[in-house]
PDB file of N, CA and C in Angstrom:
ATOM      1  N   UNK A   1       8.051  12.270  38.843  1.00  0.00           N
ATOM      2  CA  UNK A   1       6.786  12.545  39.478  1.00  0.00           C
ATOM      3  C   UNK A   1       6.099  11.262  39.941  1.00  0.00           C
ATOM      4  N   UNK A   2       6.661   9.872  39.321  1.00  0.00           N
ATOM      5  CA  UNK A   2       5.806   9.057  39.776  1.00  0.00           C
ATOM      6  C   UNK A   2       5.955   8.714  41.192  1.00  0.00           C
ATOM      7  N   UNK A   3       7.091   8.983  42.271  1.00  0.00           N
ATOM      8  CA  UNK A   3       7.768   8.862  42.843  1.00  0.00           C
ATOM      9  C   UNK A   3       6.306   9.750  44.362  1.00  0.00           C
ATOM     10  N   UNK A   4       5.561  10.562  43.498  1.00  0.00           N
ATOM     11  CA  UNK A   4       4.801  11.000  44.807  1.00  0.00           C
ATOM     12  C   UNK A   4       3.332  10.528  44.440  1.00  0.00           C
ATOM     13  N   UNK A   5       3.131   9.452  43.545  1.00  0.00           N
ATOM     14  CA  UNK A   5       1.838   8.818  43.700  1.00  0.00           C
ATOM     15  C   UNK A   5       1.637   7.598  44.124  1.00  0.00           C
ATOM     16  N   UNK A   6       2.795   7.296  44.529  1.00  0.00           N
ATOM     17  CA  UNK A   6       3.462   6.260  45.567  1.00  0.00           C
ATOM     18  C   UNK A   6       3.154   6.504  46.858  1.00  0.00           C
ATOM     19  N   UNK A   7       3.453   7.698  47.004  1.00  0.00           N
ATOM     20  CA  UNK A   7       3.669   8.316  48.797  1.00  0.00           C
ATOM     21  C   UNK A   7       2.134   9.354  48.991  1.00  0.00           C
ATOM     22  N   UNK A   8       1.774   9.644  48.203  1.00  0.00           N
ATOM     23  CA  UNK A   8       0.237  10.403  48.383  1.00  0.00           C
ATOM     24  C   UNK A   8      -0.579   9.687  48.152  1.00  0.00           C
ATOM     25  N   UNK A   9      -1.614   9.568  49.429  1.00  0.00           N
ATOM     26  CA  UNK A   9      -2.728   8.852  49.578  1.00  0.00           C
ATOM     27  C   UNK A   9      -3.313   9.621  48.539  1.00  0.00           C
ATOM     28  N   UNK A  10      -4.236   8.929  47.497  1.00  0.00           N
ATOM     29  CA  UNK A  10      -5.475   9.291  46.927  1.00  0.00           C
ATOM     30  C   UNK A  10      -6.463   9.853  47.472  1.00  0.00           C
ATOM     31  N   UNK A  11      -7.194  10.450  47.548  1.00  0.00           N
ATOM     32  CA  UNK A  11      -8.378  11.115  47.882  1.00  0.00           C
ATOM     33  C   UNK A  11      -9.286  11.707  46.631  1.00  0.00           C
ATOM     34  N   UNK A  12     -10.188  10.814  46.653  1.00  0.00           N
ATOM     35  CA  UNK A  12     -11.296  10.776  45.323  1.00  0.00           C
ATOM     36  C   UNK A  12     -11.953  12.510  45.850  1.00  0.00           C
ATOM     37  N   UNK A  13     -12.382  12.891  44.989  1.00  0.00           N
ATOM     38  CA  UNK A  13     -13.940  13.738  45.165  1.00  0.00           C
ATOM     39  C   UNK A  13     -14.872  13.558  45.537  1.00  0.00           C
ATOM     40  N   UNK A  14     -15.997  13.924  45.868  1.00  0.00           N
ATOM     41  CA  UNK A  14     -17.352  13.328  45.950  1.00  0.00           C
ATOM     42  C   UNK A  14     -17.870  14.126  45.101  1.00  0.00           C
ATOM     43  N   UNK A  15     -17.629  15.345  44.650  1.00  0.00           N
ATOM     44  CA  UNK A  15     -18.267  16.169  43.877  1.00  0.00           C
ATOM     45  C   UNK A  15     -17.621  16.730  42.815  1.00  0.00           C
ATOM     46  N   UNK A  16     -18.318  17.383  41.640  1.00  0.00           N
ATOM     47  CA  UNK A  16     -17.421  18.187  40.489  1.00  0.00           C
ATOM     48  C   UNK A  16     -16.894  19.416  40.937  1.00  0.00           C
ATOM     49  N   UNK A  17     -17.220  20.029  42.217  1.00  0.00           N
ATOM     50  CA  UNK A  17     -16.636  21.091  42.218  1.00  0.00           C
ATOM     51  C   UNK A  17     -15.715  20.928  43.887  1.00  0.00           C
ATOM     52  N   UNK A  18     -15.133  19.916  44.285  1.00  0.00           N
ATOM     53  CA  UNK A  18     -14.127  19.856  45.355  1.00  0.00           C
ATOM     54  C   UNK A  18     -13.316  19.734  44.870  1.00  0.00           C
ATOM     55  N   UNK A  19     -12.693  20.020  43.666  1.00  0.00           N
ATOM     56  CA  UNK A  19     -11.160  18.933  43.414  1.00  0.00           C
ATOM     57  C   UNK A  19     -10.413  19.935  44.418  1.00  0.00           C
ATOM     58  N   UNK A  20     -10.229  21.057  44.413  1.00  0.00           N
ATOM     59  CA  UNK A  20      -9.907  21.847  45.399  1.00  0.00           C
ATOM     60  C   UNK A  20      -9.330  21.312  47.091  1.00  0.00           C
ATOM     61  N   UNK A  21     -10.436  20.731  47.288  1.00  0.00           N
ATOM     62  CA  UNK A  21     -10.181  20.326  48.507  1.00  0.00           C
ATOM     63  C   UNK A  21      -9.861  18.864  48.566  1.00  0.00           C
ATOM     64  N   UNK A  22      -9.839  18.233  47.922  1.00  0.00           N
ATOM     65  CA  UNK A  22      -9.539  16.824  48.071  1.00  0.00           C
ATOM     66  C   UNK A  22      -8.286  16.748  47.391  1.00  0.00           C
ATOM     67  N   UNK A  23      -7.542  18.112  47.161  1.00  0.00           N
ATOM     68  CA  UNK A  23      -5.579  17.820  46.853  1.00  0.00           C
ATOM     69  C   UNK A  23      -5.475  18.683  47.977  1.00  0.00           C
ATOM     70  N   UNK A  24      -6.231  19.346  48.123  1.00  0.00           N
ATOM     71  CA  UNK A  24      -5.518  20.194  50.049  1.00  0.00           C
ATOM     72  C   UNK A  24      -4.979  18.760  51.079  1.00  0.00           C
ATOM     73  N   UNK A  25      -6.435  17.482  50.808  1.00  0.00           N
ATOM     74  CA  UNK A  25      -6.485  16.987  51.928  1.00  0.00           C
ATOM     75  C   UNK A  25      -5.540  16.463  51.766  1.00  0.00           C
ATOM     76  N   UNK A  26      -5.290  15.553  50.394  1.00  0.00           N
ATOM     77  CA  UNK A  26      -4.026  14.744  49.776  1.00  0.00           C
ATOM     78  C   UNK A  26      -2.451  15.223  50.421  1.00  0.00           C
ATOM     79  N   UNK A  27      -2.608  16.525  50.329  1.00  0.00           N
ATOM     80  CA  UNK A  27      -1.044  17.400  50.541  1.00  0.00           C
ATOM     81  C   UNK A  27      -1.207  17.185  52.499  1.00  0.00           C
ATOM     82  N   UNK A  28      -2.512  17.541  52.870  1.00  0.00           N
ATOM     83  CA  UNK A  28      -1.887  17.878  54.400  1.00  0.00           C
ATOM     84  C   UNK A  28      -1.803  16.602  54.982  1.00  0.00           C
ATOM     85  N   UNK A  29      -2.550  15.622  53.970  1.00  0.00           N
ATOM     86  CA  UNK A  29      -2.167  13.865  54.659  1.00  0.00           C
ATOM     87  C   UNK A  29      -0.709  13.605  54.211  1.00  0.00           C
ATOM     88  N   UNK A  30      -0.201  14.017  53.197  1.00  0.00           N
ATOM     89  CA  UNK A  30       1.171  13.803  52.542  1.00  0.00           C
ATOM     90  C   UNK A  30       1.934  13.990  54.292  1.00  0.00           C
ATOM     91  N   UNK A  31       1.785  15.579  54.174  1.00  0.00           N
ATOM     92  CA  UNK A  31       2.489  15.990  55.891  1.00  0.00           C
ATOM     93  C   UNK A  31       2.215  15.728  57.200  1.00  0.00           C
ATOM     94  N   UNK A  32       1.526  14.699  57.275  1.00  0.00           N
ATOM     95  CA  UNK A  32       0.965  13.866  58.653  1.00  0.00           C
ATOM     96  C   UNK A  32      -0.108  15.004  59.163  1.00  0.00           C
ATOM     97  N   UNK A  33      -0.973  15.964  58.544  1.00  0.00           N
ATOM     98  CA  UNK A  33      -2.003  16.438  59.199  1.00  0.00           C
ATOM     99  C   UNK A  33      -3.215  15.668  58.641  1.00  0.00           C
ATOM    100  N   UNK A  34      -3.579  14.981  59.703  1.00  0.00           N
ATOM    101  CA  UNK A  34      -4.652  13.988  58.986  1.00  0.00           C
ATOM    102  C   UNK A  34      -5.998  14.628  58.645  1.00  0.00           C
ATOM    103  N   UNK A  35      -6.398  14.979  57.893  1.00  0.00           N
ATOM    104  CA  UNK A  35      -7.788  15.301  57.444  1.00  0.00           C
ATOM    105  C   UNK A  35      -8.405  14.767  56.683  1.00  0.00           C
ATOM    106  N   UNK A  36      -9.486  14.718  56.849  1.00  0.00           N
ATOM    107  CA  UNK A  36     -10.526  13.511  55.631  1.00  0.00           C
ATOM    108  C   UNK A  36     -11.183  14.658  54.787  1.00  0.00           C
ATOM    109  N   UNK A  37     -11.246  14.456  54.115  1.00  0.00           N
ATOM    110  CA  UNK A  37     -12.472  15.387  52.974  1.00  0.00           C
ATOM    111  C   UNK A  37     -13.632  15.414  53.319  1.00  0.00           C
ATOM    112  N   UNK A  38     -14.567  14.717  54.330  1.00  0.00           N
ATOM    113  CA  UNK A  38     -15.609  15.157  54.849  1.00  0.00           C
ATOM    114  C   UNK A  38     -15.230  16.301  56.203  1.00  0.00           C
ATOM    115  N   UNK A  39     -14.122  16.272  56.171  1.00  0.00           N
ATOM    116  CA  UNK A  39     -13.986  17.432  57.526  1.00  0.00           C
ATOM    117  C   UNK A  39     -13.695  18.849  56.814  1.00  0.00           C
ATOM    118  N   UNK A  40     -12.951  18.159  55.666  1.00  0.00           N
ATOM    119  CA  UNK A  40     -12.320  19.980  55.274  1.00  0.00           C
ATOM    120  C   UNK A  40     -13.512  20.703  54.711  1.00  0.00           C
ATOM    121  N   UNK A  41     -14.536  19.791  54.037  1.00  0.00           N
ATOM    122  CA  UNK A  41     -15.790  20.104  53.304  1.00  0.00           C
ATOM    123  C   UNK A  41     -16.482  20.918  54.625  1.00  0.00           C
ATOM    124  N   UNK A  42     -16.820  20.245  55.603  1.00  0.00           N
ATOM    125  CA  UNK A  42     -17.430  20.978  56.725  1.00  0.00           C
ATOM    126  C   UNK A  42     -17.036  22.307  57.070  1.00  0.00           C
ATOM    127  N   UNK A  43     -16.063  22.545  56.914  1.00  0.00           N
ATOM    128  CA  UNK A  43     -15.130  23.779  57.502  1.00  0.00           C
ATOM    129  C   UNK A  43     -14.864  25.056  56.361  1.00  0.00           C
ATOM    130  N   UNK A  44     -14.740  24.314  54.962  1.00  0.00           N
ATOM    131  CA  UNK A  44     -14.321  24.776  54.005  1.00  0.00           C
ATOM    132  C   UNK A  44     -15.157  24.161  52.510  1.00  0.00           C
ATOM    133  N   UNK A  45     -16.099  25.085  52.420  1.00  0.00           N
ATOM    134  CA  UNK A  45     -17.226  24.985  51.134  1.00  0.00           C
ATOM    135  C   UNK A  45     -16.580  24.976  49.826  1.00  0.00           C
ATOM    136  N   UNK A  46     -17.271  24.199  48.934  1.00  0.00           N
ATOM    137  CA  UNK A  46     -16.575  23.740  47.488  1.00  0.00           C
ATOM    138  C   UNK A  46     -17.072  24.735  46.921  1.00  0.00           C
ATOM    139  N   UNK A  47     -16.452  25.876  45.931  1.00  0.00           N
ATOM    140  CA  UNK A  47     -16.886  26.763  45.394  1.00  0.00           C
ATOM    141  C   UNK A  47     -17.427  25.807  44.028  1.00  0.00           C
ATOM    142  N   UNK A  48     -18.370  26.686  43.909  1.00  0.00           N
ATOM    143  CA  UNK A  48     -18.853  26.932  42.295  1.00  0.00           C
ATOM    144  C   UNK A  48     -17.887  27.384  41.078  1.00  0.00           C
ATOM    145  N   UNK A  49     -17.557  26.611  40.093  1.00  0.00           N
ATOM    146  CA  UNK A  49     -16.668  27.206  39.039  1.00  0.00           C
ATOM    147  C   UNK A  49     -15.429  27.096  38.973  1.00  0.00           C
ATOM    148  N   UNK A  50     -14.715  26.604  39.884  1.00  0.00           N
ATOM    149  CA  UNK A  50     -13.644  26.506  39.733  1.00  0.00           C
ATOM    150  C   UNK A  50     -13.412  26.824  41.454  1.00  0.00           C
ATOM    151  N   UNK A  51     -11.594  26.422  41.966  1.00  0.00           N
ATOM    152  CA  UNK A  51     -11.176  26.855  43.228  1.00  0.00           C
ATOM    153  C   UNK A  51      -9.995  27.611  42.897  1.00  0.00           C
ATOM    154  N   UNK A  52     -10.306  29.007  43.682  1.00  0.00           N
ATOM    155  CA  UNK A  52      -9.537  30.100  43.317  1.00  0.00           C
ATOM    156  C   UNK A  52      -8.222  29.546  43.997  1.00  0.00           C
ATOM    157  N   UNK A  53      -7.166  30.166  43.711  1.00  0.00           N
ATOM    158  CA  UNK A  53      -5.955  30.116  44.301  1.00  0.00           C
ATOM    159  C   UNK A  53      -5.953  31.096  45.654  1.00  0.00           C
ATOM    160  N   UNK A  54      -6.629  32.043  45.956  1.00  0.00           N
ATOM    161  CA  UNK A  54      -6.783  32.490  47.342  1.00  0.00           C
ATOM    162  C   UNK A  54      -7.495  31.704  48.185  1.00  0.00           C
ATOM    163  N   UNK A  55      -8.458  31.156  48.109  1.00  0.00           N
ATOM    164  CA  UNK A  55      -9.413  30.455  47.845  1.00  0.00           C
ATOM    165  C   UNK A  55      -8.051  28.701  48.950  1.00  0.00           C
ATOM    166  N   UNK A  56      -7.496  28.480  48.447  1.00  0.00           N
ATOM    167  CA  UNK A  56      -6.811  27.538  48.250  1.00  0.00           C
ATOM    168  C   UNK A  56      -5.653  27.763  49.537  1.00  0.00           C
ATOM    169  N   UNK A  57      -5.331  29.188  49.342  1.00  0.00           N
ATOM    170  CA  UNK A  57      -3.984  29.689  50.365  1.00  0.00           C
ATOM    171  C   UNK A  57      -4.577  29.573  51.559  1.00  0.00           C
ATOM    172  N   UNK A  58      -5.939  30.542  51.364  1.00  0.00           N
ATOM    173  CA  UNK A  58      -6.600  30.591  52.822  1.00  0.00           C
ATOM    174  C   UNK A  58      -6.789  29.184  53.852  1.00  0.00           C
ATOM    175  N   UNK A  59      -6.968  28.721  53.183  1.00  0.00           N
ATOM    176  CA  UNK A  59      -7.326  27.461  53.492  1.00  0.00           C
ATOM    177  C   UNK A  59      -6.076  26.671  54.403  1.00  0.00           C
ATOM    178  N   UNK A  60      -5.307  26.231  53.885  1.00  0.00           N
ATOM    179  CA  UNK A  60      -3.943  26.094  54.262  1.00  0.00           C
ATOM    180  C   UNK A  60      -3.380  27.193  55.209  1.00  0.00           C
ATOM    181  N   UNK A  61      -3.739  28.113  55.276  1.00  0.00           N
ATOM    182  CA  UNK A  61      -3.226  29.324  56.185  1.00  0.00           C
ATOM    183  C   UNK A  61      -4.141  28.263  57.673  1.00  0.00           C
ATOM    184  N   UNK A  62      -5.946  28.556  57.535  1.00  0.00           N
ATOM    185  CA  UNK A  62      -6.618  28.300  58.278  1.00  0.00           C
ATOM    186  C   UNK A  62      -5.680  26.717  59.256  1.00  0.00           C
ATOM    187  N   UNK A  63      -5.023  26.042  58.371  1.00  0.00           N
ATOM    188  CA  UNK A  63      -4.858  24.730  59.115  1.00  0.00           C
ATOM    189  C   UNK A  63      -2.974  24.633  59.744  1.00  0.00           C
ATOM    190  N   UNK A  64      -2.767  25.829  59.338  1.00  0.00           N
ATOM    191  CA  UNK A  64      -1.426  25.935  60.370  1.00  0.00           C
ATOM    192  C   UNK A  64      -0.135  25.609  58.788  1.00  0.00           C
ATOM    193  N   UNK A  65      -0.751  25.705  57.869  1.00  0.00           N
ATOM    194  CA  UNK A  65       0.387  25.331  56.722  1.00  0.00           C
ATOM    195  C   UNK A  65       0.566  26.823  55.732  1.00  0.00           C
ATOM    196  N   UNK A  66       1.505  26.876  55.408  1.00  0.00           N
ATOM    197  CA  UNK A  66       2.534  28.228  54.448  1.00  0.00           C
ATOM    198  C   UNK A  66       1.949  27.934  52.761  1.00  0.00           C
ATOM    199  N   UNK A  67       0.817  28.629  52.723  1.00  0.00           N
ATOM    200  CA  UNK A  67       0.741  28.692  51.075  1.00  0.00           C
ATOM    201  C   UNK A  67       1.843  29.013  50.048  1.00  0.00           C
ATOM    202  N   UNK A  68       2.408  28.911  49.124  1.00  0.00           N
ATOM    203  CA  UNK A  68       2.703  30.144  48.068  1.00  0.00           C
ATOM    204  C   UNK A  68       2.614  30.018  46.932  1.00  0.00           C
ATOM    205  N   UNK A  69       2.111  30.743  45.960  1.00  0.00           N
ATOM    206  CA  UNK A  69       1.390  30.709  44.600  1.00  0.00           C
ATOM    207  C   UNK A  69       2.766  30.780  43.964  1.00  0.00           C
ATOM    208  N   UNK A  70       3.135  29.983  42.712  1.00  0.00           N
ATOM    209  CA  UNK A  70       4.256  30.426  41.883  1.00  0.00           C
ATOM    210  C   UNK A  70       3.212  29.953  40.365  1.00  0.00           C
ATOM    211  N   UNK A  71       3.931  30.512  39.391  1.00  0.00           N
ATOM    212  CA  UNK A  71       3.404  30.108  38.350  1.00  0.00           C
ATOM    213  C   UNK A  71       4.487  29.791  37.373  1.00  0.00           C
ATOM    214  N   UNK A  72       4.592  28.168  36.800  1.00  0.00           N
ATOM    215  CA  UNK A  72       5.391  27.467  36.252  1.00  0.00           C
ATOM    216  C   UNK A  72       5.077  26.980  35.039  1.00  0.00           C
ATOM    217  N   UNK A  73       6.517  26.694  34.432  1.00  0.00           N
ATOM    218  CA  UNK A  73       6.038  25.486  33.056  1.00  0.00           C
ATOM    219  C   UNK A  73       6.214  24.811  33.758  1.00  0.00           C
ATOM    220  N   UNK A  74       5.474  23.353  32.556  1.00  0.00           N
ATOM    221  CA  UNK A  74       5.410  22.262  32.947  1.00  0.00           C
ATOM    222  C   UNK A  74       6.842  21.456  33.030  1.00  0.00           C
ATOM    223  N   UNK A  75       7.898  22.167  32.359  1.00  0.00           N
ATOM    224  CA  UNK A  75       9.071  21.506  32.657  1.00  0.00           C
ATOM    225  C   UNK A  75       9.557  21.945  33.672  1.00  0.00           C
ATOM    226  N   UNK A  76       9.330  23.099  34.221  1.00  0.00           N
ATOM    227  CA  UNK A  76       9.786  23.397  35.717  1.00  0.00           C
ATOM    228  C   UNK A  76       8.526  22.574  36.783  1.00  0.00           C
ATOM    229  N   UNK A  77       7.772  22.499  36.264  1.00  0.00           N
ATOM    230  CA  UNK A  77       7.092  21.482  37.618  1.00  0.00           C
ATOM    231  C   UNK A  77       7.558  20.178  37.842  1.00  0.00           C
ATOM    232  N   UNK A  78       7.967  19.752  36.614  1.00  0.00           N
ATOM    233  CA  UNK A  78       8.593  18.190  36.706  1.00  0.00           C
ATOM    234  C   UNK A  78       9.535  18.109  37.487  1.00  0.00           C
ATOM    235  N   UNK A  79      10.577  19.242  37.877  1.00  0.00           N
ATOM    236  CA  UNK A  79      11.639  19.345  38.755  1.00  0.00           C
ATOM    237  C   UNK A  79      11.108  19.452  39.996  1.00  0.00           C
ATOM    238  N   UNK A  80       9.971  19.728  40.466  1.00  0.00           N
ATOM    239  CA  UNK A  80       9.607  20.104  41.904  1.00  0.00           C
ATOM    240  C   UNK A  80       9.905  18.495  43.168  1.00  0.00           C
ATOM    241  N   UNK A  81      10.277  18.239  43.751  1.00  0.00           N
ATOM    242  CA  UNK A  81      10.350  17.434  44.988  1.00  0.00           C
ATOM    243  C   UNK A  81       9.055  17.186  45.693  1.00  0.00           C
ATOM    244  N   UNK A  82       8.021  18.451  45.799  1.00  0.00           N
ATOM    245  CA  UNK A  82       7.299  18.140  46.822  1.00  0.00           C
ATOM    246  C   UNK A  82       6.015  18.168  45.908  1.00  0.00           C
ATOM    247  N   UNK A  83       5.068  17.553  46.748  1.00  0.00           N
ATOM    248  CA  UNK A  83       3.299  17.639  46.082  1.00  0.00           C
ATOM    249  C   UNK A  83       2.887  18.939  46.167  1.00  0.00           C
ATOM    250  N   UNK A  84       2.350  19.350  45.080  1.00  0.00           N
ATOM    251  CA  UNK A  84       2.103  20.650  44.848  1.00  0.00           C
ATOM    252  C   UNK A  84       0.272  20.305  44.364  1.00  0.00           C
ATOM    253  N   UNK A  85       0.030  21.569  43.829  1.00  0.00           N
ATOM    254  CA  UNK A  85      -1.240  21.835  43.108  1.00  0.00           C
ATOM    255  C   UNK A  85      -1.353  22.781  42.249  1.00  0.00           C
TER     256      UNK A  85
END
């Protein structure tokens, strides 16, 4: 895994409730769609409480990218290749 904090730009928060969107932005900068976190914020509001996983798909739908929810152990995530969330 260390292998994609090498290759993924960081993107801090500004707030307690974006983490949501500031690993969207991380992932669609990973894939050359450049977005800043003040744009996705504009377009796409930081929920309260947490960021749902629909919440999350939609979002990625909205910007031309293929969501899909799986639910893993943590030893099957360690195997994954790509930046996830």
């Amino acid at each position: 895994m260390d292998m994609f904090i090498k290759r993924v730009k960081l993107i801090l928060q500004s707030e307690d409730s974006e983490c949501g969107q500031a690993c969207l932005a991380m992932i669609f900068n990973y894939y050359g769609y450049g977005i800043s976190l003040p744009e996705l914020r504009k377009n796409h509001s930081a929920q309260t409480g947490g960021t749902k996983v629909s919440y999350l798909m939609e979002t990625c739908n909205d910007h031309g990218f293929r969501a899909i929810a799986y639910s893993l152990t943590i030893e099957e995530l360690r195997k994954l290749t790509l930046p996830c969330i």
